[in-house]
C-alpha atoms as a PDB file:
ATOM      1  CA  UNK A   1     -34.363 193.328  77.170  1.00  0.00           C
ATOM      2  CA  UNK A   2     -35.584 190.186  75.634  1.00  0.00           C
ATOM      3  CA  UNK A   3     -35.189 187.579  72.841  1.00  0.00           C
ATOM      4  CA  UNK A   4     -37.335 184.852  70.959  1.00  0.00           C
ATOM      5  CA  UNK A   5     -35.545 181.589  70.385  1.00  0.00           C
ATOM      6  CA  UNK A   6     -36.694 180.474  67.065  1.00  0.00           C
ATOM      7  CA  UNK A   7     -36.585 176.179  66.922  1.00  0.00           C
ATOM      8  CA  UNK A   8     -37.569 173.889  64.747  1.00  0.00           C
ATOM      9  CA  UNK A   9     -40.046 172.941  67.281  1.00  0.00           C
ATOM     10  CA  UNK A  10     -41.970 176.617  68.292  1.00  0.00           C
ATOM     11  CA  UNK A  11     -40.626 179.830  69.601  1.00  0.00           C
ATOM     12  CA  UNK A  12     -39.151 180.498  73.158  1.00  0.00           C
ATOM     13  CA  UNK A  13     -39.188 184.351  74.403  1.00  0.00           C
ATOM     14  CA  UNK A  14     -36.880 184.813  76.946  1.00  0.00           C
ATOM     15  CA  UNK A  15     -36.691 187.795  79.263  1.00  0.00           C
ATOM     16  CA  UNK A  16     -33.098 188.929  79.987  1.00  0.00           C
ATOM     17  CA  UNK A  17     -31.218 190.245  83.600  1.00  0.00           C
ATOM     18  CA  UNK A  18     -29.181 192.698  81.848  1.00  0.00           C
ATOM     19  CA  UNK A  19     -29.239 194.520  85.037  1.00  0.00           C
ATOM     20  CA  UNK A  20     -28.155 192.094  86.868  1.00  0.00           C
ATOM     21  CA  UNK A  21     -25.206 189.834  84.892  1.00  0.00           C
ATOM     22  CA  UNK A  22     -24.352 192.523  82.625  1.00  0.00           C
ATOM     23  CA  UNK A  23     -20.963 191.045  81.063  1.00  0.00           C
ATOM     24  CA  UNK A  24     -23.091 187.557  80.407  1.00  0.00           C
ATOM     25  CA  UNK A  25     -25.862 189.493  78.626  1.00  0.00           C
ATOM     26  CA  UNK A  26     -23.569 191.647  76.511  1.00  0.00           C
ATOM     27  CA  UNK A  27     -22.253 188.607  75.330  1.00  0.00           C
ATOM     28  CA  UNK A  28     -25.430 186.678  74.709  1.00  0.00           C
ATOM     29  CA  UNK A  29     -27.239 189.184  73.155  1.00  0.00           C
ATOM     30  CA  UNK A  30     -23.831 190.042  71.144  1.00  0.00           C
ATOM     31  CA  UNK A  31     -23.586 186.572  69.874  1.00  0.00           C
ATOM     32  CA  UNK A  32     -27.394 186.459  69.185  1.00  0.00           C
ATOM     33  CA  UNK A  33     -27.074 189.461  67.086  1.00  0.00           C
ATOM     34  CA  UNK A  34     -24.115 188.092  64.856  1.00  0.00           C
ATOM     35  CA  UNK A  35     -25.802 185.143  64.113  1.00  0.00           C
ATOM     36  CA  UNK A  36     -23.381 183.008  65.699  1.00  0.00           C
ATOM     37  CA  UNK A  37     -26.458 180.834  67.122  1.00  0.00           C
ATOM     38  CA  UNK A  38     -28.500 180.249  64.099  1.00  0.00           C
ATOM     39  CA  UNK A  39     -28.446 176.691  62.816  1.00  0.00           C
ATOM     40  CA  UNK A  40     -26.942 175.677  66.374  1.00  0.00           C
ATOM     41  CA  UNK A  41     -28.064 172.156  67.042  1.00  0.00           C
ATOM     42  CA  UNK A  42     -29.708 171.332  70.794  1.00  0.00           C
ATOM     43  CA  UNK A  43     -27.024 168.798  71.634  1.00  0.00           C
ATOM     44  CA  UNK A  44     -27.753 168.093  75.517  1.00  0.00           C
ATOM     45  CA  UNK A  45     -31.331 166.877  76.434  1.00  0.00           C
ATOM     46  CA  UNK A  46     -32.124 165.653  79.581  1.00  0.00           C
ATOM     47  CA  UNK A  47     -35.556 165.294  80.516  1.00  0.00           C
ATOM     48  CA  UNK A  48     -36.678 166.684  84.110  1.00  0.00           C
ATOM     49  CA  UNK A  49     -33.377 168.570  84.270  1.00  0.00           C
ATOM     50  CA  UNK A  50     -31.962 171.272  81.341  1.00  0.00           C
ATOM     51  CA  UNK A  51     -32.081 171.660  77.360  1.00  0.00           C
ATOM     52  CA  UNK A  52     -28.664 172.810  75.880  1.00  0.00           C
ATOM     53  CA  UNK A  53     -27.254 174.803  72.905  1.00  0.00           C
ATOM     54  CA  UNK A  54     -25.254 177.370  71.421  1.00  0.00           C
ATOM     55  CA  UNK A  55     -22.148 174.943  70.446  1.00  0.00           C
ATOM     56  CA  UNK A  56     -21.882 176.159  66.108  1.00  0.00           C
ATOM     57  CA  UNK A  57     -19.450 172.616  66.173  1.00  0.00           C
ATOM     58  CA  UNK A  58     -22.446 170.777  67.452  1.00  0.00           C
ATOM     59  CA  UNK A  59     -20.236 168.522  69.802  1.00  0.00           C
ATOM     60  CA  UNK A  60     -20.970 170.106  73.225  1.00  0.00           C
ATOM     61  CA  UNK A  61     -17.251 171.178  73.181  1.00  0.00           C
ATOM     62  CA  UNK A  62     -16.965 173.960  71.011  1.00  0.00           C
ATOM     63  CA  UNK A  63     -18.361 178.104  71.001  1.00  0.00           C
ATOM     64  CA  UNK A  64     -16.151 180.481  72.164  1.00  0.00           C
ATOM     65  CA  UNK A  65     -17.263 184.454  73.904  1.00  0.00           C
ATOM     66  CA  UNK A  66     -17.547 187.646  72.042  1.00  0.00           C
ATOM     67  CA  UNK A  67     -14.183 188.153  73.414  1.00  0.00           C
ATOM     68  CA  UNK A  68     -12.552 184.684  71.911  1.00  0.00           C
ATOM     69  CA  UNK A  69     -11.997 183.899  75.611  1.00  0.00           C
ATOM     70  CA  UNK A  70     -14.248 182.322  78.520  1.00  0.00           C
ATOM     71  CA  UNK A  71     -15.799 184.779  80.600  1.00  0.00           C
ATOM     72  CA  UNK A  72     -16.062 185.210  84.457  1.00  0.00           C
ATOM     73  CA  UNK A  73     -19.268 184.073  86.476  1.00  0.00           C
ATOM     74  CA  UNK A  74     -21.605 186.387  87.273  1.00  0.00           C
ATOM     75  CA  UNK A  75     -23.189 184.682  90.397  1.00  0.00           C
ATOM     76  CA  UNK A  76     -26.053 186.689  92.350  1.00  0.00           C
ATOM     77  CA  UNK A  77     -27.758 185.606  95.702  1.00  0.00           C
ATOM     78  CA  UNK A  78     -30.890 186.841  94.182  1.00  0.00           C
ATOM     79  CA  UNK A  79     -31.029 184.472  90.868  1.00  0.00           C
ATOM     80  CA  UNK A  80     -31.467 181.372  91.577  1.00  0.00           C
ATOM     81  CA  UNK A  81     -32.556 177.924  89.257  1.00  0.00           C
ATOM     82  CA  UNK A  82     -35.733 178.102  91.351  1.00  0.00           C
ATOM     83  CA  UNK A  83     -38.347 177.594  88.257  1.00  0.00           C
ATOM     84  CA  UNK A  84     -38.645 175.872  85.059  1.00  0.00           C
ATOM     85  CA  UNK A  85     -37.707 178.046  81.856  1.00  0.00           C
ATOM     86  CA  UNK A  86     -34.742 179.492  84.056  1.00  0.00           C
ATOM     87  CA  UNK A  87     -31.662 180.464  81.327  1.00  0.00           C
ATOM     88  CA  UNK A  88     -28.051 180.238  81.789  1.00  0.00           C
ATOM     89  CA  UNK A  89     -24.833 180.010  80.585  1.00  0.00           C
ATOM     90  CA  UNK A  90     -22.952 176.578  80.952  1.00  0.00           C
ATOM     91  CA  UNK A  91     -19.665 176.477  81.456  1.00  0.00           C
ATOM     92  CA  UNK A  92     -17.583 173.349  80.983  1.00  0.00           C
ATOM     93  CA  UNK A  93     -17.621 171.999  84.988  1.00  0.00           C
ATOM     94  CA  UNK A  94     -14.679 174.561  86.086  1.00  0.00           C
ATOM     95  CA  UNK A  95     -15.320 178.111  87.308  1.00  0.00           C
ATOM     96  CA  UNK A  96     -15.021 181.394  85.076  1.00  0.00           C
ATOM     97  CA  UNK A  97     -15.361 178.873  81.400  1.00  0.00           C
ATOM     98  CA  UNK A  98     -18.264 180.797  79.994  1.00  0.00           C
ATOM     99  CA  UNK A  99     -18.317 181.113  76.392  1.00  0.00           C
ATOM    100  CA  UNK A 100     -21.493 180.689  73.980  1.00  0.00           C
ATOM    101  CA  UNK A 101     -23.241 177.557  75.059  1.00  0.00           C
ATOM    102  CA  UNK A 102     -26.509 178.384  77.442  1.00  0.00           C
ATOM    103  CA  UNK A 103     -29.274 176.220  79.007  1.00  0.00           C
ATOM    104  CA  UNK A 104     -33.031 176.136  80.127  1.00  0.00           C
ATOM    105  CA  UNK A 105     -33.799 174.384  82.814  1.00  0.00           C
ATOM    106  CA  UNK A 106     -36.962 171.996  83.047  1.00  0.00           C
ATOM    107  CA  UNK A 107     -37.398 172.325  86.797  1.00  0.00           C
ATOM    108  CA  UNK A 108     -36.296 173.916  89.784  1.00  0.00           C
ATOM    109  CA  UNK A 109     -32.514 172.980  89.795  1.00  0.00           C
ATOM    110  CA  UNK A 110     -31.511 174.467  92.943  1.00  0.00           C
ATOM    111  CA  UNK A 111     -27.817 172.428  92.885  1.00  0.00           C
ATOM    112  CA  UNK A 112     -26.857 174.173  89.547  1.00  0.00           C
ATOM    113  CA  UNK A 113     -27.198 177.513  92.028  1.00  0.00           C
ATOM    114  CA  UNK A 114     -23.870 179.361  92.304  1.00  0.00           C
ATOM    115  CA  UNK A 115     -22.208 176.925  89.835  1.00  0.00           C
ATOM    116  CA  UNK A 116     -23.902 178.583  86.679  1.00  0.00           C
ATOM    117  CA  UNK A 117     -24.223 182.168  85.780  1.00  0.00           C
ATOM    118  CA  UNK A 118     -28.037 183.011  84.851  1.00  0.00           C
ATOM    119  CA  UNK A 119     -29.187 185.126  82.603  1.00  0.00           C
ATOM    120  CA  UNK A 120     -32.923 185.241  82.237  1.00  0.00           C
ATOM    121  CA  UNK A 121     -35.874 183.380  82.601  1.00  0.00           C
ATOM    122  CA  UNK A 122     -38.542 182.365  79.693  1.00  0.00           C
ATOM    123  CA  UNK A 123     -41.810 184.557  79.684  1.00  0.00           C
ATOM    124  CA  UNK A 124     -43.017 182.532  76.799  1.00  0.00           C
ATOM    125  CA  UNK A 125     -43.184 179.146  74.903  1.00  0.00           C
ATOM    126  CA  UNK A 126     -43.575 177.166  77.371  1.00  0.00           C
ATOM    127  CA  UNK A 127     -45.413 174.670  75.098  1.00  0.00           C
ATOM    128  CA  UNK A 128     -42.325 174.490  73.376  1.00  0.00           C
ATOM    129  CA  UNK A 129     -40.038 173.945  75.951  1.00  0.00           C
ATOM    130  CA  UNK A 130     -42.674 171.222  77.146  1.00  0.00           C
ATOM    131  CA  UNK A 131     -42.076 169.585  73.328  1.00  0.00           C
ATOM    132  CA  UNK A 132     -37.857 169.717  73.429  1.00  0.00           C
ATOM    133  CA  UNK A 133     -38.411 167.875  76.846  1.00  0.00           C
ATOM    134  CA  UNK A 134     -40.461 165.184  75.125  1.00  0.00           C
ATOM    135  CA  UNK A 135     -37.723 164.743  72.472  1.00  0.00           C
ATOM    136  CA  UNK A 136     -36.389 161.069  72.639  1.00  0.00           C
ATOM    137  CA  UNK A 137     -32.762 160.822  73.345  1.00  0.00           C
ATOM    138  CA  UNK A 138     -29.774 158.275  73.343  1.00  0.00           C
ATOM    139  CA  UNK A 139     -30.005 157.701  77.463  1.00  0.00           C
ATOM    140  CA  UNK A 140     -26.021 157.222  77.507  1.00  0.00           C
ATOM    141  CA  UNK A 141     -25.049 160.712  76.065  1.00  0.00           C
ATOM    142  CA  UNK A 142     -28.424 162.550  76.318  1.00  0.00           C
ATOM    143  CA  UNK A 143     -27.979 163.396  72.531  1.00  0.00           C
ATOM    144  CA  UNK A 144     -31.034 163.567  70.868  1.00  0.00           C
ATOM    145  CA  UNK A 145     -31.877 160.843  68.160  1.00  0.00           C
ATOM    146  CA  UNK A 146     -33.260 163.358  65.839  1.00  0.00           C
ATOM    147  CA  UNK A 147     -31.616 166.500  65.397  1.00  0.00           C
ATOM    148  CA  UNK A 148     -33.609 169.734  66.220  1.00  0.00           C
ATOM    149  CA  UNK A 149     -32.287 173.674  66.191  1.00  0.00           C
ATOM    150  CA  UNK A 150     -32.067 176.641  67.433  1.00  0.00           C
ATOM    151  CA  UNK A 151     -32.640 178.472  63.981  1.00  0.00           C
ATOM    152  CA  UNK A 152     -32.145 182.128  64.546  1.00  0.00           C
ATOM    153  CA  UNK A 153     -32.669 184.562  67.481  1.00  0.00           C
ATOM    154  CA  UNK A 154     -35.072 187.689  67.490  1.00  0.00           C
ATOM    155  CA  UNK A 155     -33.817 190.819  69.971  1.00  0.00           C
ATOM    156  CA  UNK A 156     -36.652 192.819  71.314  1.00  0.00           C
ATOM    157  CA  UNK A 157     -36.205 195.923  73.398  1.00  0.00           C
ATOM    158  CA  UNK A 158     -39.356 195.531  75.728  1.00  0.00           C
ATOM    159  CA  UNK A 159     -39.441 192.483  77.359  1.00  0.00           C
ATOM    160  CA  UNK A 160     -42.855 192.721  76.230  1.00  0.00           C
ATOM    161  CA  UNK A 161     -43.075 193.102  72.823  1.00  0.00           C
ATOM    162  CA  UNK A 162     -44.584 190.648  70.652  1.00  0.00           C
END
């Protein structure tokens, strides 16, 4: 299973570990489907680290599961942070607070390991990930100065179709 991340700045296809984190992925792919991230601003944007959304408030504090309660982690030994383009859920610094807002890393971030449930890794756009790191930012809250989104979300069932 896959998705395309449509942003103001290019597309970002994403390959999904339904598989794998199957409670996560319902509810990503769930929220995709609704619409619930279209017009979601990237509000986190720190460069050689991660690029975050998914918050409809736009604060970094809001977004809620399909559920209308955090989720459990879905940790595995055998998905790691070990690449750029790595996707996962964030969580708000506690264990088992999963609710809509996800990340993609810009590098290996092997630290975030067991801490963050992931739940794919990009297969495409990587020139637009390379563009949302280049984004200038306020360096106290990491908030970018101009405002760029996550506009709508495309489902694919092949992981490979265009």
């Amino acid at each position: 299973m896959s998705v395309t991340l449509h942003t103001d700045l290019g597309d970002i296809k994403i390959e999904l570990f339904c598989d794998s984190v199957p409670k996560s992925c319902e509810n990503f792919l769930a929220l995709c489907a609704s619409g619930y991230y279209n017009d979601n601003i990237f509000h986190r944007n720190i460069k050689g680290f991660i690029v975050q959304t998914g918050d409809p408030t736009g604060t970094g504090k809001g977004g809620t599961s399909i559920w209308g309660k955090k989720i459990e982690d879905e940790f595995r030994e055998t998905i790691k942070h070990n690449a750029r383009g790595v996707v996962s859920m964030a969580n708000s610094g506690h264990p088992n607070t999963n609710g809509s807002q996800f990340f993609i890393t810009y590098a290996k971030q092997p630290n975030l390991d067991m801490k963050y449930t992931v739940i794919g890794k990009m297969i495409d756009g990587f020139e637009t990930l390379d563009d949302l790191e280049k984004v200038p930012v306020n360096e106290k809250t990491y908030r970018p100065t101009q405002d760029f989104y996550l506009r709508r979300v495309t489902i694919h069932a092949n992981p490979l179709a265009d």
